[in-house]
PDB file of N, CA and C in Angstrom:
ATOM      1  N   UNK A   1     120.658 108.158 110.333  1.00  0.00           N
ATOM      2  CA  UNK A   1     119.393 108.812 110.590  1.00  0.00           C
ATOM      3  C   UNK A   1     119.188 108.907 112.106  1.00  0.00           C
ATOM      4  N   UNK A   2     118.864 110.094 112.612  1.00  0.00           N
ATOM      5  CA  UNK A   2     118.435 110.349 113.703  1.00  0.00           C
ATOM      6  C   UNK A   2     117.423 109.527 114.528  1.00  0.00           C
ATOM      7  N   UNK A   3     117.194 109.084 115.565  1.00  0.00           N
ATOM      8  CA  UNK A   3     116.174 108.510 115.634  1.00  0.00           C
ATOM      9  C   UNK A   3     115.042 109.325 116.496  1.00  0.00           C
ATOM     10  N   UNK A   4     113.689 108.672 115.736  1.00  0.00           N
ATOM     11  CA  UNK A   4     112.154 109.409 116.142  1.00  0.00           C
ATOM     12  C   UNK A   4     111.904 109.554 116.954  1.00  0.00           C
ATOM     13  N   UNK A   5     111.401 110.561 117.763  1.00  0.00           N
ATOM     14  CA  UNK A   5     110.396 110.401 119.163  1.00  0.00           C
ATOM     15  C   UNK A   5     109.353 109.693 118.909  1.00  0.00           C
ATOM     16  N   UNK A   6     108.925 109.025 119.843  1.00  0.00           N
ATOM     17  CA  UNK A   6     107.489 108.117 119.972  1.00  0.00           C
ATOM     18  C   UNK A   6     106.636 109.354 120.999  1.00  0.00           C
ATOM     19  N   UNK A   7     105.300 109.400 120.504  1.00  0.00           N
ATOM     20  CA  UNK A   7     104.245 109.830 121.390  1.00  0.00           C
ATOM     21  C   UNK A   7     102.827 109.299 120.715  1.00  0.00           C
ATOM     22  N   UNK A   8     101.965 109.303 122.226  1.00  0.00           N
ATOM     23  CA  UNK A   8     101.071 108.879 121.842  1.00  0.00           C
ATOM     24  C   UNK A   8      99.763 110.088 121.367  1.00  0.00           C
ATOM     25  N   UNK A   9      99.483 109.773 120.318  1.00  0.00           N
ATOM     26  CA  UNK A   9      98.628 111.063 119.475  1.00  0.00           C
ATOM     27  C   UNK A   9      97.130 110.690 119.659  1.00  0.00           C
ATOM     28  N   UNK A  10      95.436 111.311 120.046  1.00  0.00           N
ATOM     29  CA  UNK A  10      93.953 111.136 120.461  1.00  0.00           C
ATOM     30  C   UNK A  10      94.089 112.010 119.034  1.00  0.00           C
ATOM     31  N   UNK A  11      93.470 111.106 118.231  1.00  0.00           N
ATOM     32  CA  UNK A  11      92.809 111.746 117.213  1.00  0.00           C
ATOM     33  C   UNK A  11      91.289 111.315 117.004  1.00  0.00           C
ATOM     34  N   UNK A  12      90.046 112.190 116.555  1.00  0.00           N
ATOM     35  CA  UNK A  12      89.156 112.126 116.272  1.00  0.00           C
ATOM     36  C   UNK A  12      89.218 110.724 115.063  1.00  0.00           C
ATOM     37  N   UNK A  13      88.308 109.328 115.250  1.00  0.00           N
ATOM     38  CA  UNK A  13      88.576 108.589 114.107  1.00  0.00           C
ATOM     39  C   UNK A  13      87.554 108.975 112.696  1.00  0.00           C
ATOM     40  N   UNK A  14      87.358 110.050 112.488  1.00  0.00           N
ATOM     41  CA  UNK A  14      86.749 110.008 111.194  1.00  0.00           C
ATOM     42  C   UNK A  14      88.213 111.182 110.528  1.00  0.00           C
ATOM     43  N   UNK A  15      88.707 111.754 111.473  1.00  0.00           N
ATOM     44  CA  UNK A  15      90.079 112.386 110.929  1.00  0.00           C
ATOM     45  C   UNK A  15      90.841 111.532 110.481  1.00  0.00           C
ATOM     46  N   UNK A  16      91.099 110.232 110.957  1.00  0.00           N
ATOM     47  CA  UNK A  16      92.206 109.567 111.328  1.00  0.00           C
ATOM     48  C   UNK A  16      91.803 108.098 109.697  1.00  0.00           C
ATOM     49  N   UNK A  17      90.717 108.131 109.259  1.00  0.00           N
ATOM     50  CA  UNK A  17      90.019 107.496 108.212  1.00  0.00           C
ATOM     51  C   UNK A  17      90.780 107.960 106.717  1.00  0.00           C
ATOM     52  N   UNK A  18      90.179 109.865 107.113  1.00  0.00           N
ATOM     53  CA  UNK A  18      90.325 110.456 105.753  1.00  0.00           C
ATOM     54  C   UNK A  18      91.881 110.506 105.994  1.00  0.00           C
ATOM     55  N   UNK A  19      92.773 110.761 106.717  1.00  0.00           N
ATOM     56  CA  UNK A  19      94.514 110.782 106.781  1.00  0.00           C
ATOM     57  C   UNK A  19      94.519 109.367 106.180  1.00  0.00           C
ATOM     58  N   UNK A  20      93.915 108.399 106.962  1.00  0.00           N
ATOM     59  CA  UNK A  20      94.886 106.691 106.179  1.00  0.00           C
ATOM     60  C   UNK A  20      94.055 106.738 104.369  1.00  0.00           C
ATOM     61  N   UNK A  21      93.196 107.252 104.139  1.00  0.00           N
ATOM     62  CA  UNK A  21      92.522 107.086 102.644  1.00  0.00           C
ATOM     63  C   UNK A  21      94.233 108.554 101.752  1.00  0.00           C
ATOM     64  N   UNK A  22      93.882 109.477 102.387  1.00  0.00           N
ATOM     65  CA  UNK A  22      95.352 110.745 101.796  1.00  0.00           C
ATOM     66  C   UNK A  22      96.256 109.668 101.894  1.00  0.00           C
ATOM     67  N   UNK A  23      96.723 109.084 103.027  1.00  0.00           N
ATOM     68  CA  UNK A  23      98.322 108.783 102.945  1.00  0.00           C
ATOM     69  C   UNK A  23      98.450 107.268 102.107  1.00  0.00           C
ATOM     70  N   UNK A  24      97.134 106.786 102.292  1.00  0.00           N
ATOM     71  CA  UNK A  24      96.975 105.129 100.838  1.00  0.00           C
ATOM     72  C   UNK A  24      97.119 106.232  99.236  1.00  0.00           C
ATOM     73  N   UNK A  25      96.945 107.124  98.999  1.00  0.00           N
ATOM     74  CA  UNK A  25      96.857 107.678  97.842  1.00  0.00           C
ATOM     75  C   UNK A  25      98.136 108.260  97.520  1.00  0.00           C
ATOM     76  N   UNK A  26      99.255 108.722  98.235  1.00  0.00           N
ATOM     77  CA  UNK A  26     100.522 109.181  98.646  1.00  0.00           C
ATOM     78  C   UNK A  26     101.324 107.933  98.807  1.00  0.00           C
ATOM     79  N   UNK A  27     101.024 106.919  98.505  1.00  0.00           N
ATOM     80  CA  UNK A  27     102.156 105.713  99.260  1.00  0.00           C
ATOM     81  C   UNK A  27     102.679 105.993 100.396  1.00  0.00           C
ATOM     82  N   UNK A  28     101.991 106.214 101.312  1.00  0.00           N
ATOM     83  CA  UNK A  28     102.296 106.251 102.752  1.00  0.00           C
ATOM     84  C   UNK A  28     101.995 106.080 103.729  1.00  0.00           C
ATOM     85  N   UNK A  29     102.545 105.233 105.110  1.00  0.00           N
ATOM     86  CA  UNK A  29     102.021 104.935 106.181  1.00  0.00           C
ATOM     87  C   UNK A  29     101.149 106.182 106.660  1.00  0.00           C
ATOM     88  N   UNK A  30      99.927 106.311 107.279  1.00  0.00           N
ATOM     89  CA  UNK A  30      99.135 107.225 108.016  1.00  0.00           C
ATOM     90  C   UNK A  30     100.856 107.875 108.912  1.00  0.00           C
ATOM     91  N   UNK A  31     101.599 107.207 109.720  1.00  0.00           N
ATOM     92  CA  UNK A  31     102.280 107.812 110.620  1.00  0.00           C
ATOM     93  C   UNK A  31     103.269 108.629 109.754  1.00  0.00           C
ATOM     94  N   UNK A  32     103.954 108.251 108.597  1.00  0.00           N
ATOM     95  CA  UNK A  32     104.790 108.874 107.553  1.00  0.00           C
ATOM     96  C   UNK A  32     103.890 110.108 107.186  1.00  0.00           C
ATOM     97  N   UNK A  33     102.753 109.883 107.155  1.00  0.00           N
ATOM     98  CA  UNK A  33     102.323 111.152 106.121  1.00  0.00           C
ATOM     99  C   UNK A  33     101.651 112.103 106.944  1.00  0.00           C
ATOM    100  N   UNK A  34     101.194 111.999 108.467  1.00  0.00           N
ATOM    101  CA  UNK A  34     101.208 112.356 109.281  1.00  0.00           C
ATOM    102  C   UNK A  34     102.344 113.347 109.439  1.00  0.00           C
ATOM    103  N   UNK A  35     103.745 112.610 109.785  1.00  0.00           N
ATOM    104  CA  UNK A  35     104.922 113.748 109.978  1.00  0.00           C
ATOM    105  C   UNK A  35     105.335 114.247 108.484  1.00  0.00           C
ATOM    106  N   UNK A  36     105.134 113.856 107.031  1.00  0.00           N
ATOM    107  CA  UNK A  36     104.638 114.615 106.447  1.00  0.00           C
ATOM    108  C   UNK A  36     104.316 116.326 106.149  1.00  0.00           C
ATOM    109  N   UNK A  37     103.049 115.859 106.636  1.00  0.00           N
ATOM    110  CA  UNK A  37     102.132 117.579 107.006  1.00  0.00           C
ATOM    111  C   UNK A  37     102.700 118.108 107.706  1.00  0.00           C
ATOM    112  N   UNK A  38     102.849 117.864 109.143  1.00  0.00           N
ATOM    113  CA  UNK A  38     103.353 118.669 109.923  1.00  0.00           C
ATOM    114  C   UNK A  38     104.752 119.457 109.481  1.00  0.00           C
ATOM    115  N   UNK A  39     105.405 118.545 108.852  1.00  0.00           N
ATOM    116  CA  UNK A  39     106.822 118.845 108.648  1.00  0.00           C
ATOM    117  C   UNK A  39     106.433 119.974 107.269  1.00  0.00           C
ATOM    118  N   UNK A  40     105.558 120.022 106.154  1.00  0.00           N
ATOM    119  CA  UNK A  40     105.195 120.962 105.256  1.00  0.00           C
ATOM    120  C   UNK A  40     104.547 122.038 106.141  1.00  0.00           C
ATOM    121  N   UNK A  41     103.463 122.074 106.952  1.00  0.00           N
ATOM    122  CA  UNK A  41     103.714 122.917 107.790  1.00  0.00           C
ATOM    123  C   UNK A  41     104.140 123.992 108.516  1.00  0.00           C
ATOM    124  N   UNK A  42     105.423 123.037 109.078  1.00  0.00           N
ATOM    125  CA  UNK A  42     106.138 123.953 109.633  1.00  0.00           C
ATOM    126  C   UNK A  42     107.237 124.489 108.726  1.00  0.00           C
ATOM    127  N   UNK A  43     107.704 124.082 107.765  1.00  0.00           N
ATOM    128  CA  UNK A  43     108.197 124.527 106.978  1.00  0.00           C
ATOM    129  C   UNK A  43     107.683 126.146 106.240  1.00  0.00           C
ATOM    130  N   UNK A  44     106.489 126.012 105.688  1.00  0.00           N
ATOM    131  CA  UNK A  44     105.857 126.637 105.538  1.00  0.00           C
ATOM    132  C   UNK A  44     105.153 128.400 106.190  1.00  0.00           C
ATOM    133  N   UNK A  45     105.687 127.611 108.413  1.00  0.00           N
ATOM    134  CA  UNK A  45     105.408 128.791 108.539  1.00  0.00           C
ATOM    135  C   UNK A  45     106.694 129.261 108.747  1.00  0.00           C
ATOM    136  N   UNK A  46     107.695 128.698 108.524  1.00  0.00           N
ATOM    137  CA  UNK A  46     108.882 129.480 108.660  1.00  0.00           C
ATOM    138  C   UNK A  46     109.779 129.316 110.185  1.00  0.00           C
ATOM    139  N   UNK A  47     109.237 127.657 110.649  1.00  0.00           N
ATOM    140  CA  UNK A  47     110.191 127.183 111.496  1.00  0.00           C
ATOM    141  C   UNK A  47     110.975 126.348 111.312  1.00  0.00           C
ATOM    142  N   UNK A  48     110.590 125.578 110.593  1.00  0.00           N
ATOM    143  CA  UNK A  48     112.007 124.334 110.409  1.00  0.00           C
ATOM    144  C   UNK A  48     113.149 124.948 110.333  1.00  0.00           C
ATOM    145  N   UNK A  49     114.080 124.841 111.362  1.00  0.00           N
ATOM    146  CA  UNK A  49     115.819 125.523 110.594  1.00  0.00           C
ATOM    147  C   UNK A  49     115.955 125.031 108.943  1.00  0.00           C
ATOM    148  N   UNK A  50     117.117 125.926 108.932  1.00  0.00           N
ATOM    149  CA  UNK A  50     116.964 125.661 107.281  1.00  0.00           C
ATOM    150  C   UNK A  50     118.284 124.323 107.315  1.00  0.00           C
ATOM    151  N   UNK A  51     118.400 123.712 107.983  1.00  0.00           N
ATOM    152  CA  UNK A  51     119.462 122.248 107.768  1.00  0.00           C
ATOM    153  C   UNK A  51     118.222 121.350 107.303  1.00  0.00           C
ATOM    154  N   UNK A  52     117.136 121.770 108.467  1.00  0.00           N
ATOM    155  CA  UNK A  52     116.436 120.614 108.218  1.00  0.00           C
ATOM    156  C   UNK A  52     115.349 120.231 107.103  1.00  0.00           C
ATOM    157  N   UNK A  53     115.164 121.982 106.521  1.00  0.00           N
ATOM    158  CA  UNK A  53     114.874 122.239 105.325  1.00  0.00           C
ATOM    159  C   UNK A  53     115.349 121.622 104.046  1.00  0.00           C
ATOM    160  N   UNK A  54     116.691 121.509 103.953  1.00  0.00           N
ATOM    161  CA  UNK A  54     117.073 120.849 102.665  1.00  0.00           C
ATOM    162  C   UNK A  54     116.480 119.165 102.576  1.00  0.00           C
ATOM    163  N   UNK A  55     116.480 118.776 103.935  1.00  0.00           N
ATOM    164  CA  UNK A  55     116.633 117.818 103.980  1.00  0.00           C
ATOM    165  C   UNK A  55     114.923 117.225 103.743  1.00  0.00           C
ATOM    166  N   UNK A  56     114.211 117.580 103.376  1.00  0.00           N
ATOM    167  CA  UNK A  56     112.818 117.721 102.904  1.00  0.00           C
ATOM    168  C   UNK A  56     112.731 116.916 101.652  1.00  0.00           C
ATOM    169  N   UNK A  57     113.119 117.784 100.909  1.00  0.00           N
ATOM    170  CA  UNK A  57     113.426 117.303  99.479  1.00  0.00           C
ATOM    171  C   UNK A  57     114.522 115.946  98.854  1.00  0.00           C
ATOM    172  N   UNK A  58     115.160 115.564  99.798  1.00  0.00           N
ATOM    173  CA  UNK A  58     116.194 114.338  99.284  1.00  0.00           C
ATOM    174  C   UNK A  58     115.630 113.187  99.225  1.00  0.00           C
TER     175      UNK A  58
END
């Protein structure tokens, strides 16, 4: 596995409440389900290359 970039993310904390209540309901760390979304996302609008596409679903 590749390894992650670290950055530091200012989120509004009543955003950052309802993400950890979604990602407790998902079995998932707030930071997992965080890259998550983004990664459905971008998928979605039609950037993820498609390598990294398959790799979504495994």
């Amino acid at each position: 596995m590749a390894k992650k970039k670290n950055f530091p993310l200012r989120i509004d904390p009543k955003l950052y409440d309802i993400l950890q209540g979604w990602a407790k309901d998902e079995f998932r760390s707030v930071n997992s389900h965080v890259e998550f979304l983004l990664r459905e996302a971008a998928k979605k609008a039609g950037r993820l290359p498609k390598s990294e596409d398959k790799k979504i679903g495994e």
